[in-house]
PDB file of N, CA and C in Angstrom:
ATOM      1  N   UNK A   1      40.887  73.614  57.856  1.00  0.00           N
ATOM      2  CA  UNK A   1      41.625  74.127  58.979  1.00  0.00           C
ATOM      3  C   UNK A   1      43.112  73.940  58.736  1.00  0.00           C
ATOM      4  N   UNK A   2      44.013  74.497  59.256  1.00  0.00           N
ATOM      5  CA  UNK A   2      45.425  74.798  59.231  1.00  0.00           C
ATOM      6  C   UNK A   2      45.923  75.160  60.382  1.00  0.00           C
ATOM      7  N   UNK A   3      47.288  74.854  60.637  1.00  0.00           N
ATOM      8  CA  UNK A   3      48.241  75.600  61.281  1.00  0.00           C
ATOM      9  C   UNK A   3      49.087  76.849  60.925  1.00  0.00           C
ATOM     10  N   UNK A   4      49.186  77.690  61.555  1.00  0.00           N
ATOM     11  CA  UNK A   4      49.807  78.240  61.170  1.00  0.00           C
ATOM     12  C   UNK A   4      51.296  78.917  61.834  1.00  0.00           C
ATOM     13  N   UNK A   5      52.441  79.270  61.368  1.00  0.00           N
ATOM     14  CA  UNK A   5      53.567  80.002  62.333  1.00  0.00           C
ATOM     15  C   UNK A   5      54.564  80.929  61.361  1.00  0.00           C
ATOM     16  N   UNK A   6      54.929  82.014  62.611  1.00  0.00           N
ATOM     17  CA  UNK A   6      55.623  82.836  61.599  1.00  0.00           C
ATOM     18  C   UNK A   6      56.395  83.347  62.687  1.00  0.00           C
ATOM     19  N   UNK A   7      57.616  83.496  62.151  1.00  0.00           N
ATOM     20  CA  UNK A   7      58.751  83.832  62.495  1.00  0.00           C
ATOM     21  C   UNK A   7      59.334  84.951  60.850  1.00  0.00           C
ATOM     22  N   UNK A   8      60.881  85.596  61.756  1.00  0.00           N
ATOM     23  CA  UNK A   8      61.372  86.776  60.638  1.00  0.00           C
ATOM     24  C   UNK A   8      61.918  85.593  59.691  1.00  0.00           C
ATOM     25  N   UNK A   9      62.400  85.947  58.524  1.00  0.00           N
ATOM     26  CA  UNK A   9      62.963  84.976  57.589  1.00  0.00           C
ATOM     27  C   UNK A   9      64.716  84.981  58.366  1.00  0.00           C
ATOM     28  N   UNK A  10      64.925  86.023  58.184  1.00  0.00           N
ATOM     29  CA  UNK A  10      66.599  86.364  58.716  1.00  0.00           C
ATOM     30  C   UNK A  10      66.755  86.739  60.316  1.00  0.00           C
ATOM     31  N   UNK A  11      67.981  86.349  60.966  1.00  0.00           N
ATOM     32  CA  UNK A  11      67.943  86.922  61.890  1.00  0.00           C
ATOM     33  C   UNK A  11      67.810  88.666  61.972  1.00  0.00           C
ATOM     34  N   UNK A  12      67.081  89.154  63.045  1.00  0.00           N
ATOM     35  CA  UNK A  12      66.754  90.775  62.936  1.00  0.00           C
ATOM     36  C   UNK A  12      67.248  90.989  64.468  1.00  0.00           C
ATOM     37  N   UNK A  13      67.751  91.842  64.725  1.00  0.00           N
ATOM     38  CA  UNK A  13      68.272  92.965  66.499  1.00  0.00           C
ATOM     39  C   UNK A  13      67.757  94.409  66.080  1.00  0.00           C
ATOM     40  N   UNK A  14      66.646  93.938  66.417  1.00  0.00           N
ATOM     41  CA  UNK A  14      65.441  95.261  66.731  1.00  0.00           C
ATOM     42  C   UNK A  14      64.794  95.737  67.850  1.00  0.00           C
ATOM     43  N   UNK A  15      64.939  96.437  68.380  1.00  0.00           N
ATOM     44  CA  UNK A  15      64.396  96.690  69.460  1.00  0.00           C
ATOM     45  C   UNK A  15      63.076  97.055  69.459  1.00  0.00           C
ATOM     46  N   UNK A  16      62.751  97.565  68.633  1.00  0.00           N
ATOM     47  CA  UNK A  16      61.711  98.030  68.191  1.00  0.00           C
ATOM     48  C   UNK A  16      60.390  97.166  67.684  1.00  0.00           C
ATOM     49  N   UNK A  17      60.880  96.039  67.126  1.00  0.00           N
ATOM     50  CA  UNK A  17      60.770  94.648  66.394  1.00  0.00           C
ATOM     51  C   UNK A  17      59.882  93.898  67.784  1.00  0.00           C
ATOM     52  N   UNK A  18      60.916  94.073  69.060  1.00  0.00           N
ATOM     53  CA  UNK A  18      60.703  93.647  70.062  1.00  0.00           C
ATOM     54  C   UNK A  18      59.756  93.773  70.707  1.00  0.00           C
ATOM     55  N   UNK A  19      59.883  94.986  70.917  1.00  0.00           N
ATOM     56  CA  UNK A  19      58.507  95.981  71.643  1.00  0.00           C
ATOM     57  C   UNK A  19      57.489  95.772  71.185  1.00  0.00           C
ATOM     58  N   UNK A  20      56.754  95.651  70.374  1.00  0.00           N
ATOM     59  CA  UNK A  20      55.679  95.035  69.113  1.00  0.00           C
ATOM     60  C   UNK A  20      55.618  94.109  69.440  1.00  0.00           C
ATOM     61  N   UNK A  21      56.502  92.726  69.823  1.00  0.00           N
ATOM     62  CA  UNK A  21      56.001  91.669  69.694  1.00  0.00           C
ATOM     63  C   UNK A  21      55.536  91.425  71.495  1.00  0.00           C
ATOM     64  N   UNK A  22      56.413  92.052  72.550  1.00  0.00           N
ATOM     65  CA  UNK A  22      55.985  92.484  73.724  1.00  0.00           C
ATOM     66  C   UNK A  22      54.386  92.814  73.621  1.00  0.00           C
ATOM     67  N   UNK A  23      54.146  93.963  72.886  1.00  0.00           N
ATOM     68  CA  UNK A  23      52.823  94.745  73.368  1.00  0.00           C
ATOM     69  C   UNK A  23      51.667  93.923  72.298  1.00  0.00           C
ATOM     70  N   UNK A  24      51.614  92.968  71.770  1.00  0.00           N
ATOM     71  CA  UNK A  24      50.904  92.416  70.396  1.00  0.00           C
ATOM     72  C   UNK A  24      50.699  90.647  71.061  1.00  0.00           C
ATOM     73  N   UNK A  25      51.741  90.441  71.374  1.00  0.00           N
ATOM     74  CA  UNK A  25      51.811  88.738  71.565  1.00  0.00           C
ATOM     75  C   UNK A  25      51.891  88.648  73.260  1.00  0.00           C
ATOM     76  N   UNK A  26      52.617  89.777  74.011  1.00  0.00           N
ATOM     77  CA  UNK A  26      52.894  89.569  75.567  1.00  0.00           C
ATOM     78  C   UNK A  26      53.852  89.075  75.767  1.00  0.00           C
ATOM     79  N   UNK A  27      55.041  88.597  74.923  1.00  0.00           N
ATOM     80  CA  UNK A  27      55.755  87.961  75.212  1.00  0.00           C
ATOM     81  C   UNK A  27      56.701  89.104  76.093  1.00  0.00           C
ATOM     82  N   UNK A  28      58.259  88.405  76.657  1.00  0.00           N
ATOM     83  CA  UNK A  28      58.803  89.315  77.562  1.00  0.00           C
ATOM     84  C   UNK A  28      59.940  90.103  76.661  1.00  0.00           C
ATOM     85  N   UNK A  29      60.209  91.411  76.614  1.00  0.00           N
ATOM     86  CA  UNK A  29      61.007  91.613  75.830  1.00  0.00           C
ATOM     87  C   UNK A  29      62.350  91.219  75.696  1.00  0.00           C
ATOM     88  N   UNK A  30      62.645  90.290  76.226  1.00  0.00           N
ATOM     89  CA  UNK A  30      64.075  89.698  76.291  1.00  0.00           C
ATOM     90  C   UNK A  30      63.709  88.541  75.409  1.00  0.00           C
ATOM     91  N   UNK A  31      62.636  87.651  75.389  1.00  0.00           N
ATOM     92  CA  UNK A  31      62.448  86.802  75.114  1.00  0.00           C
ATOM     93  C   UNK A  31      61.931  86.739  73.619  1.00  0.00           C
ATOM     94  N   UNK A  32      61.410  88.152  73.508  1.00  0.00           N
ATOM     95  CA  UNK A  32      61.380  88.677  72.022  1.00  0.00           C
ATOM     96  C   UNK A  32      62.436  88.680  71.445  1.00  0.00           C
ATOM     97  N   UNK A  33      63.230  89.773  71.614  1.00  0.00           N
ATOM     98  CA  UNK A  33      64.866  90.068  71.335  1.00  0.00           C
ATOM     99  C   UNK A  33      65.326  88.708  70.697  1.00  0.00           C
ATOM    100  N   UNK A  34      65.350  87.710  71.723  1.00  0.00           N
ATOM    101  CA  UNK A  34      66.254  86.497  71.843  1.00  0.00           C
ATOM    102  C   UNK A  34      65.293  85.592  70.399  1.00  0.00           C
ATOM    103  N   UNK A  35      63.736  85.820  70.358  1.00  0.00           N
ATOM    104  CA  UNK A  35      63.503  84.800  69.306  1.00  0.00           C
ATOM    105  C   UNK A  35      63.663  85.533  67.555  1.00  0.00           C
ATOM    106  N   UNK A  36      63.618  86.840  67.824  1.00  0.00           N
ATOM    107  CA  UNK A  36      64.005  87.190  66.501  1.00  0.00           C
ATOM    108  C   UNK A  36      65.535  87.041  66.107  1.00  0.00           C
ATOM    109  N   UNK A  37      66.241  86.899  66.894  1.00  0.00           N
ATOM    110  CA  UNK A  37      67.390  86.563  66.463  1.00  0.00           C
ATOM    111  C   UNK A  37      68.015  85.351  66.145  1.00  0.00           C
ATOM    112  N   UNK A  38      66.635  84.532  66.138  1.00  0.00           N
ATOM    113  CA  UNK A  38      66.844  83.079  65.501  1.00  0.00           C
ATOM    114  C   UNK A  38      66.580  83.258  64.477  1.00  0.00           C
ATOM    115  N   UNK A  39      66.144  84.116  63.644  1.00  0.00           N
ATOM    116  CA  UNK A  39      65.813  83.626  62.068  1.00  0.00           C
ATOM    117  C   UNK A  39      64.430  83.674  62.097  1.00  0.00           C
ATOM    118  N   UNK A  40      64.018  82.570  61.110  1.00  0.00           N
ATOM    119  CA  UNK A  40      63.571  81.788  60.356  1.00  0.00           C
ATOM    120  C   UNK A  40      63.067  80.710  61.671  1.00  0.00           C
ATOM    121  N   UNK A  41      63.848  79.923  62.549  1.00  0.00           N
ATOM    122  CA  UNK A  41      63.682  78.999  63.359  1.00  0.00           C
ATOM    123  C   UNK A  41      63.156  79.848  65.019  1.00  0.00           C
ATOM    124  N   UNK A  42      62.720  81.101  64.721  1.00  0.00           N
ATOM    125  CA  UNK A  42      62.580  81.569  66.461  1.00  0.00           C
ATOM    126  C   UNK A  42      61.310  81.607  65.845  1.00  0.00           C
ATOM    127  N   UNK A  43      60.480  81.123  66.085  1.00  0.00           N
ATOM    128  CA  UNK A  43      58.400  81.175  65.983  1.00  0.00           C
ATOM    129  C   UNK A  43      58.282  81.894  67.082  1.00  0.00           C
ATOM    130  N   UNK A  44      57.684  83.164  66.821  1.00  0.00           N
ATOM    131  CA  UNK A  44      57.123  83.949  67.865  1.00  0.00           C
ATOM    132  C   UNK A  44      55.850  83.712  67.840  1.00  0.00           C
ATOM    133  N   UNK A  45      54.860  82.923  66.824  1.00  0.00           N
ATOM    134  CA  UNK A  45      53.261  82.798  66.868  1.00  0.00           C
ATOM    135  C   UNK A  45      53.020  81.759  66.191  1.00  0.00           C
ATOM    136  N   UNK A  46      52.101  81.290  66.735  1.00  0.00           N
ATOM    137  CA  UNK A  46      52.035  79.985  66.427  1.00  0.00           C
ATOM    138  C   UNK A  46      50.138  79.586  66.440  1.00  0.00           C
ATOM    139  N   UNK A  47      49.252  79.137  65.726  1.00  0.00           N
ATOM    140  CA  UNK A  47      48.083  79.581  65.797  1.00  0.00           C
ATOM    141  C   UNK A  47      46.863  78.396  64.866  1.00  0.00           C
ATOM    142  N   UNK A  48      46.327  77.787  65.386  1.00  0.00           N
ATOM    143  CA  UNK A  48      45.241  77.131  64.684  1.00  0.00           C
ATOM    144  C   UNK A  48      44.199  77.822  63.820  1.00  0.00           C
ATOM    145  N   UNK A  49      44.086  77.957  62.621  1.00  0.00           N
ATOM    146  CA  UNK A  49      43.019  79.086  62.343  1.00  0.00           C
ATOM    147  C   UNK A  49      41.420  77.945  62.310  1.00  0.00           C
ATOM    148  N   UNK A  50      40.592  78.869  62.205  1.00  0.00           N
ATOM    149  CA  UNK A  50      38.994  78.332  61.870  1.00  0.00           C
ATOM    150  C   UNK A  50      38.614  77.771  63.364  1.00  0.00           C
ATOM    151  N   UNK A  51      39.180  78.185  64.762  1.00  0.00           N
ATOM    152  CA  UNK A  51      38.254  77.771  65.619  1.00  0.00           C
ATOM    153  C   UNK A  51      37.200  78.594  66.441  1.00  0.00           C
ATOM    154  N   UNK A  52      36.831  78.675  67.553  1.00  0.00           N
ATOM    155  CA  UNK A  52      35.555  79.655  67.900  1.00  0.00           C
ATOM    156  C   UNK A  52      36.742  80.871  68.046  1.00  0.00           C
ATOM    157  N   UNK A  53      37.995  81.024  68.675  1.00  0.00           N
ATOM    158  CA  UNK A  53      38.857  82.378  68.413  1.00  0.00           C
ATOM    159  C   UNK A  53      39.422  83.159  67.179  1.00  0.00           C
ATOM    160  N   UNK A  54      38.464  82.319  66.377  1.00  0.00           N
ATOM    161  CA  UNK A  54      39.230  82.871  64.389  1.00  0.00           C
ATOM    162  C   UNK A  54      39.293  84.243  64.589  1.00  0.00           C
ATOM    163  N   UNK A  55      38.025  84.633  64.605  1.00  0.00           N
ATOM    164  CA  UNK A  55      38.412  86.671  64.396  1.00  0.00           C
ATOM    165  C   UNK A  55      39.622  87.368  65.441  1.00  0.00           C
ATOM    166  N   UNK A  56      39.443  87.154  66.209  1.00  0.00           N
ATOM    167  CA  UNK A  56      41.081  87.696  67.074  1.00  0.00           C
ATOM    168  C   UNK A  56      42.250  86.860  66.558  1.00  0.00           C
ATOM    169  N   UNK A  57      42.425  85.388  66.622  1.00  0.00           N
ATOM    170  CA  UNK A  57      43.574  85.161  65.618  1.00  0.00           C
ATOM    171  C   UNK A  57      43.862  85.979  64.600  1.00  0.00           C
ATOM    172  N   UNK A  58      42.882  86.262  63.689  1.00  0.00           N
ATOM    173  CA  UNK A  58      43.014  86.851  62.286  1.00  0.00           C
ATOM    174  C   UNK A  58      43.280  88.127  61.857  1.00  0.00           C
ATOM    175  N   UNK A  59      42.894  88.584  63.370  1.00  0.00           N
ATOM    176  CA  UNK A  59      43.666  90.368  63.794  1.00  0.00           C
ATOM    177  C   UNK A  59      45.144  90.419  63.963  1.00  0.00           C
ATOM    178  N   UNK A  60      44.966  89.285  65.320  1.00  0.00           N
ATOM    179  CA  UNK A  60      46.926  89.160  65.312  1.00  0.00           C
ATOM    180  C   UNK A  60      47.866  88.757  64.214  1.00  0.00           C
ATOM    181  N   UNK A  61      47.260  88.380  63.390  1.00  0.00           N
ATOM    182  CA  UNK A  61      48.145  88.260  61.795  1.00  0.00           C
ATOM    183  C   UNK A  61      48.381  88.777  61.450  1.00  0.00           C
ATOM    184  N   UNK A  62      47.141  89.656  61.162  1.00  0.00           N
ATOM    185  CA  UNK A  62      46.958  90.969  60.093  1.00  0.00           C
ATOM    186  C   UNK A  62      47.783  92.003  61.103  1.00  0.00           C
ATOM    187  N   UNK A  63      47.488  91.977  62.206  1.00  0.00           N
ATOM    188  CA  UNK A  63      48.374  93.041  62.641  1.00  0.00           C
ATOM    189  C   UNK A  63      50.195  93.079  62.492  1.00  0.00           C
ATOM    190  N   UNK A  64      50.126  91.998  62.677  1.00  0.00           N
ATOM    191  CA  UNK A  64      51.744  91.288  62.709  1.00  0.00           C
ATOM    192  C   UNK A  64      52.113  91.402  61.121  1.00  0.00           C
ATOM    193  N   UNK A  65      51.203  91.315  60.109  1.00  0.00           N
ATOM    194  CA  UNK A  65      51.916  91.174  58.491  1.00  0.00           C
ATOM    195  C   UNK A  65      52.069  92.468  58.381  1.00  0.00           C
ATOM    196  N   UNK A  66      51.123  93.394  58.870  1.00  0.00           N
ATOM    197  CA  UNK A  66      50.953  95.063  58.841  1.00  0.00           C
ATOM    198  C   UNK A  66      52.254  95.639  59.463  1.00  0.00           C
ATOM    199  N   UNK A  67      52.515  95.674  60.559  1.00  0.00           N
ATOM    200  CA  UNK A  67      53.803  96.043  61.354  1.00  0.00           C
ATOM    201  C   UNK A  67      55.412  95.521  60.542  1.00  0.00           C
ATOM    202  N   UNK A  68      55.269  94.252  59.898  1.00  0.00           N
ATOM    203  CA  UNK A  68      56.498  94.028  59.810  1.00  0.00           C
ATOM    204  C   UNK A  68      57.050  93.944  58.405  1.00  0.00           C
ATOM    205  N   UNK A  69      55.456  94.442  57.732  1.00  0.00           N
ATOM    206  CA  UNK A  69      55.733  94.844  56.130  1.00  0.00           C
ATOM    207  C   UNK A  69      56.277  96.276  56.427  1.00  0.00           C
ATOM    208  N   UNK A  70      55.923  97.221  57.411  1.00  0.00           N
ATOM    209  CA  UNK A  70      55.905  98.319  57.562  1.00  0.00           C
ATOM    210  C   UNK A  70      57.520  98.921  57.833  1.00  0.00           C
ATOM    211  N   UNK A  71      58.257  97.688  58.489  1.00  0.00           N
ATOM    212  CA  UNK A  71      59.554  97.754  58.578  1.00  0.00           C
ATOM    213  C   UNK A  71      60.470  97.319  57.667  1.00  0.00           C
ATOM    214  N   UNK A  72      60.181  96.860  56.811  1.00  0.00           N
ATOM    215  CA  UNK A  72      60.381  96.163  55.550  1.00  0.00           C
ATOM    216  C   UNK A  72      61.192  94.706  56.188  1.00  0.00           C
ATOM    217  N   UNK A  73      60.835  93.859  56.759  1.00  0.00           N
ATOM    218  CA  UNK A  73      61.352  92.902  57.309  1.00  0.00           C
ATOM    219  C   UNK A  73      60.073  91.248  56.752  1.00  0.00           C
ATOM    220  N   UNK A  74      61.338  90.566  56.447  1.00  0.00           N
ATOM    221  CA  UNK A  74      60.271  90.005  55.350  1.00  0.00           C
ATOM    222  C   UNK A  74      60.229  88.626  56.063  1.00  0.00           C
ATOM    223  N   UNK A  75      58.518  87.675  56.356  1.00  0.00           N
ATOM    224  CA  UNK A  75      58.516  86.607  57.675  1.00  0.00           C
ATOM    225  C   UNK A  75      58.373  85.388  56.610  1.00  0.00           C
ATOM    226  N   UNK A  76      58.462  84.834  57.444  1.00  0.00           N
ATOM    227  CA  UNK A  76      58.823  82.997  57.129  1.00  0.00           C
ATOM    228  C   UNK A  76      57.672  82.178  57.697  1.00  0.00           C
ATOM    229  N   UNK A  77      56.608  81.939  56.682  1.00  0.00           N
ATOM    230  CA  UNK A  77      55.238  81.684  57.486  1.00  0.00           C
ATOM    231  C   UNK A  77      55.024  80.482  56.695  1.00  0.00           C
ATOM    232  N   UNK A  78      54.874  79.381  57.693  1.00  0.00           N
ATOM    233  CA  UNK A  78      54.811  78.170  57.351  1.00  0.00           C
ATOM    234  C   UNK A  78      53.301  77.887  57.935  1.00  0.00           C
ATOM    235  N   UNK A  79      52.700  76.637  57.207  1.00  0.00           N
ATOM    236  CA  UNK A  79      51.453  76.046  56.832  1.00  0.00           C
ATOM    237  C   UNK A  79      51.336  75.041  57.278  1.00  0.00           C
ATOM    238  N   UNK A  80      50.515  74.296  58.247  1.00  0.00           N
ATOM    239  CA  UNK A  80      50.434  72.549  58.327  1.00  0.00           C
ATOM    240  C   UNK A  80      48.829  72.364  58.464  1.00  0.00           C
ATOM    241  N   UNK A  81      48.353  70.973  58.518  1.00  0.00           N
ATOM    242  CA  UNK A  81      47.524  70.498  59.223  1.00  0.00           C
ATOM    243  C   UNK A  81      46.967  70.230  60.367  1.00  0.00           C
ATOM    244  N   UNK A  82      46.010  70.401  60.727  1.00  0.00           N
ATOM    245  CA  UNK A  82      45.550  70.637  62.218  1.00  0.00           C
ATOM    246  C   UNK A  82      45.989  69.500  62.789  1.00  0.00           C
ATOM    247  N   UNK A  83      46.531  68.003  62.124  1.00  0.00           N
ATOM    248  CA  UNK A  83      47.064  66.867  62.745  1.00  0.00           C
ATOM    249  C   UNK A  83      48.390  66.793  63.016  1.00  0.00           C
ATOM    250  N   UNK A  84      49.191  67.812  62.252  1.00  0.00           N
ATOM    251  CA  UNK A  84      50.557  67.003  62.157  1.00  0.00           C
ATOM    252  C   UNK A  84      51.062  68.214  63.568  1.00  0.00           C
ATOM    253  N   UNK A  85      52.056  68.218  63.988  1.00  0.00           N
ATOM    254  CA  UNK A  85      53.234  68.915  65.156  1.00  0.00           C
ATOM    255  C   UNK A  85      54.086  69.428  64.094  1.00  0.00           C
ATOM    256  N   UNK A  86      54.620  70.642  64.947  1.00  0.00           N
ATOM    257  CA  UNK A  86      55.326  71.354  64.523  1.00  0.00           C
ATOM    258  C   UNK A  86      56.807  70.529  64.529  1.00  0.00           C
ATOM    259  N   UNK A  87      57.079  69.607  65.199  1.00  0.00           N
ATOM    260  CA  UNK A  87      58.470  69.192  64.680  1.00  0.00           C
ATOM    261  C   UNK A  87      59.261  68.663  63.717  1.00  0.00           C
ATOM    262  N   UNK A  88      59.862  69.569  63.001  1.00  0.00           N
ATOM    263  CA  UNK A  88      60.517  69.520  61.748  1.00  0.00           C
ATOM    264  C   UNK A  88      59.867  69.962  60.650  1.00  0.00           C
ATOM    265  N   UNK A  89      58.618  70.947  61.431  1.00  0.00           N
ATOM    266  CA  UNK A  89      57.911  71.827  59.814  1.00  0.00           C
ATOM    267  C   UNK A  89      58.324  72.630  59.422  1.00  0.00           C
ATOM    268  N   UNK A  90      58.860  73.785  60.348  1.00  0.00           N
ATOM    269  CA  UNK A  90      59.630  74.722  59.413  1.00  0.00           C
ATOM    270  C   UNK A  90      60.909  74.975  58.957  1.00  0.00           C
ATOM    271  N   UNK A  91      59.872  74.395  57.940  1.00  0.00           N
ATOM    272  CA  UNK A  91      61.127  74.592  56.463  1.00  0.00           C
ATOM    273  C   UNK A  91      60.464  75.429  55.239  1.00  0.00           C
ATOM    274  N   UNK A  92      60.813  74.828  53.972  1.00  0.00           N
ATOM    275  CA  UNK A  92      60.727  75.281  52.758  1.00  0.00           C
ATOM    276  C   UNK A  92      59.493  74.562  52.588  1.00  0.00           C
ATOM    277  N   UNK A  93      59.338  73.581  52.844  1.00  0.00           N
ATOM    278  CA  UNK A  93      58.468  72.408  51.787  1.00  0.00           C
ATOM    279  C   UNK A  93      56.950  72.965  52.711  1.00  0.00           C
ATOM    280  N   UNK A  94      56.421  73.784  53.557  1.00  0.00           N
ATOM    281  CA  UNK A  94      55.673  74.382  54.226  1.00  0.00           C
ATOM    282  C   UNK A  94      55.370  75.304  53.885  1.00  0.00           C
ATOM    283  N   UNK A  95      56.353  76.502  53.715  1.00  0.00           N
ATOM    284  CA  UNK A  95      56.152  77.685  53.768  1.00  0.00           C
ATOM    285  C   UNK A  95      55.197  78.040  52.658  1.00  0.00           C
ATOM    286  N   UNK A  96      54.643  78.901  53.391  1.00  0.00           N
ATOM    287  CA  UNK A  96      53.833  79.986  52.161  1.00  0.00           C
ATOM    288  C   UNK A  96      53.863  81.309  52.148  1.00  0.00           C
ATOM    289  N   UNK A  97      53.342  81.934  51.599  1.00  0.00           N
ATOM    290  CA  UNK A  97      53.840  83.438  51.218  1.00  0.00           C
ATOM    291  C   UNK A  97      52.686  84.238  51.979  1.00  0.00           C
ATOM    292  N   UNK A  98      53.543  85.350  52.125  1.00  0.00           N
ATOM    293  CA  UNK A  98      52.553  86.398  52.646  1.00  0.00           C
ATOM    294  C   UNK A  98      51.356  86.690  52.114  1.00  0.00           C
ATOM    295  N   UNK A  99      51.137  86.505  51.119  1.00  0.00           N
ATOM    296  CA  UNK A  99      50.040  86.749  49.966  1.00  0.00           C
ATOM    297  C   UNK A  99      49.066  85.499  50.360  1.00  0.00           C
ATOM    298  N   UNK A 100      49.352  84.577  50.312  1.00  0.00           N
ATOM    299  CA  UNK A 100      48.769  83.467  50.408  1.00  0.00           C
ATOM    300  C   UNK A 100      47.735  83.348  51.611  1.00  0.00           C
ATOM    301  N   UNK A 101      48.591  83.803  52.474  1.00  0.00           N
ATOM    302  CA  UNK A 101      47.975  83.900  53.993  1.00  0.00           C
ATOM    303  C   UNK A 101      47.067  84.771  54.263  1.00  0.00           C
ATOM    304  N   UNK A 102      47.070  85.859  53.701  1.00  0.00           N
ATOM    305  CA  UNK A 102      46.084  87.202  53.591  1.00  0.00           C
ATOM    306  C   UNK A 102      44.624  86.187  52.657  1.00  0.00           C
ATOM    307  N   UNK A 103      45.249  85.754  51.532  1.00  0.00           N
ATOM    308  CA  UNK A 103      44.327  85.148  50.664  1.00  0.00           C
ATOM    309  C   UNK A 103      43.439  84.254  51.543  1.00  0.00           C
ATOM    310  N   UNK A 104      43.800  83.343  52.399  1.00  0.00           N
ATOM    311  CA  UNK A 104      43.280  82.372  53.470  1.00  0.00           C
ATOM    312  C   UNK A 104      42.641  83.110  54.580  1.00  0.00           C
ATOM    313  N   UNK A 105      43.158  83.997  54.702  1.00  0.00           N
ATOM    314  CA  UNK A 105      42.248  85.417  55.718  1.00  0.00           C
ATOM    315  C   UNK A 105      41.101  86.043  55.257  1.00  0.00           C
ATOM    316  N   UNK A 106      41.682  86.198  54.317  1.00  0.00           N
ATOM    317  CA  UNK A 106      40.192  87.223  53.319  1.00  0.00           C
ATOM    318  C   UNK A 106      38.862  85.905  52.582  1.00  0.00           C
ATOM    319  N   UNK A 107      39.290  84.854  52.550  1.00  0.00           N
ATOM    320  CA  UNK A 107      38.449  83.954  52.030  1.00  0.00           C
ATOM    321  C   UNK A 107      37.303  83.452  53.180  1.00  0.00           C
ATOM    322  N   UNK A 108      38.036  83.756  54.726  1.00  0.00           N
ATOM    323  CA  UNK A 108      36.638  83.542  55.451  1.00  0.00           C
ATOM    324  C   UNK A 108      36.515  84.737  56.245  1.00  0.00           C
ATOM    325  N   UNK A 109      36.879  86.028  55.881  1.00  0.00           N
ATOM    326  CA  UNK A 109      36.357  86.822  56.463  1.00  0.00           C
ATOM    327  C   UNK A 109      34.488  87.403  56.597  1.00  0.00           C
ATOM    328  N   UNK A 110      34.066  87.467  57.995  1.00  0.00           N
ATOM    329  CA  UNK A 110      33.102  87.693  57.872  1.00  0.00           C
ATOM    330  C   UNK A 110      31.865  86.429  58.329  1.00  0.00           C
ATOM    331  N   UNK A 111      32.945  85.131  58.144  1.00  0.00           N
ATOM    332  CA  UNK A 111      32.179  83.574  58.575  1.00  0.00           C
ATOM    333  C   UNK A 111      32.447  83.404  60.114  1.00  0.00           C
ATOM    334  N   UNK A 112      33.088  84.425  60.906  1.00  0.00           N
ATOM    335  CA  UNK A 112      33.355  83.873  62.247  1.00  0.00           C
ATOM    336  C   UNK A 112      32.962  84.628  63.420  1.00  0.00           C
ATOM    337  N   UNK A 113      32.288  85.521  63.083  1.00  0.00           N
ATOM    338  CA  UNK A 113      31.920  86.705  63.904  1.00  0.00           C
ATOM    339  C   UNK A 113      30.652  86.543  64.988  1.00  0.00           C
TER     340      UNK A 113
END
């Protein structure tokens, strides 16, 4: 099991960016706006994988890596343990790659259904 969170790498003023994360996550679109323009440090999702909600988590990823590869906007997706808190994880010494995360997606696809 893992944690997982992803935020844009760079700050982004997208409106569009926004709206997506409005109609995908629910958040409010101001409140979208306002966390992509943190970077790297605005976590718009934040997510335990492997529990009884794995397959809908694993949509909202995939949907979210899908949409924002699609804009060419490149995310900052950091990794922990189901023990540790997010304070002071995202950084470098966390992060993993987009690839990686798909790889961790596709390795239990099909075990949670």
């Amino acid at each position: 099991m893992s944690k997982i969170s992803i935020s844009v790498s760079q700050p982004l003023d997208n409106i569009d960016a926004a709206k997506f994360l409005h109609k995908t996550l629910g958040m409010s679109l101001v409140a979208a706006k306002k966390t992509l323009g943190y970077g790297y440090e605005g976590v718009f999702f934040t997510a335990e994988l492997f529990l009884n909600d794995y397959p809908q988590v694993a949509k909202k990823i995939r949907s979210i890596l899908k949409y924002f590869d699609s804009i060419g906007v490149e995310l900052y997706i950091v990794e922990i343990s189901p023990e540790e808190d997010w304070e002071g994880k995202i950084n470098d010494d966390n992060r993993i790659s987009r690839d990686e995360l798909i790889h961790i997606l596709d390795e239990s696809e099909g075990n949670y259904e």
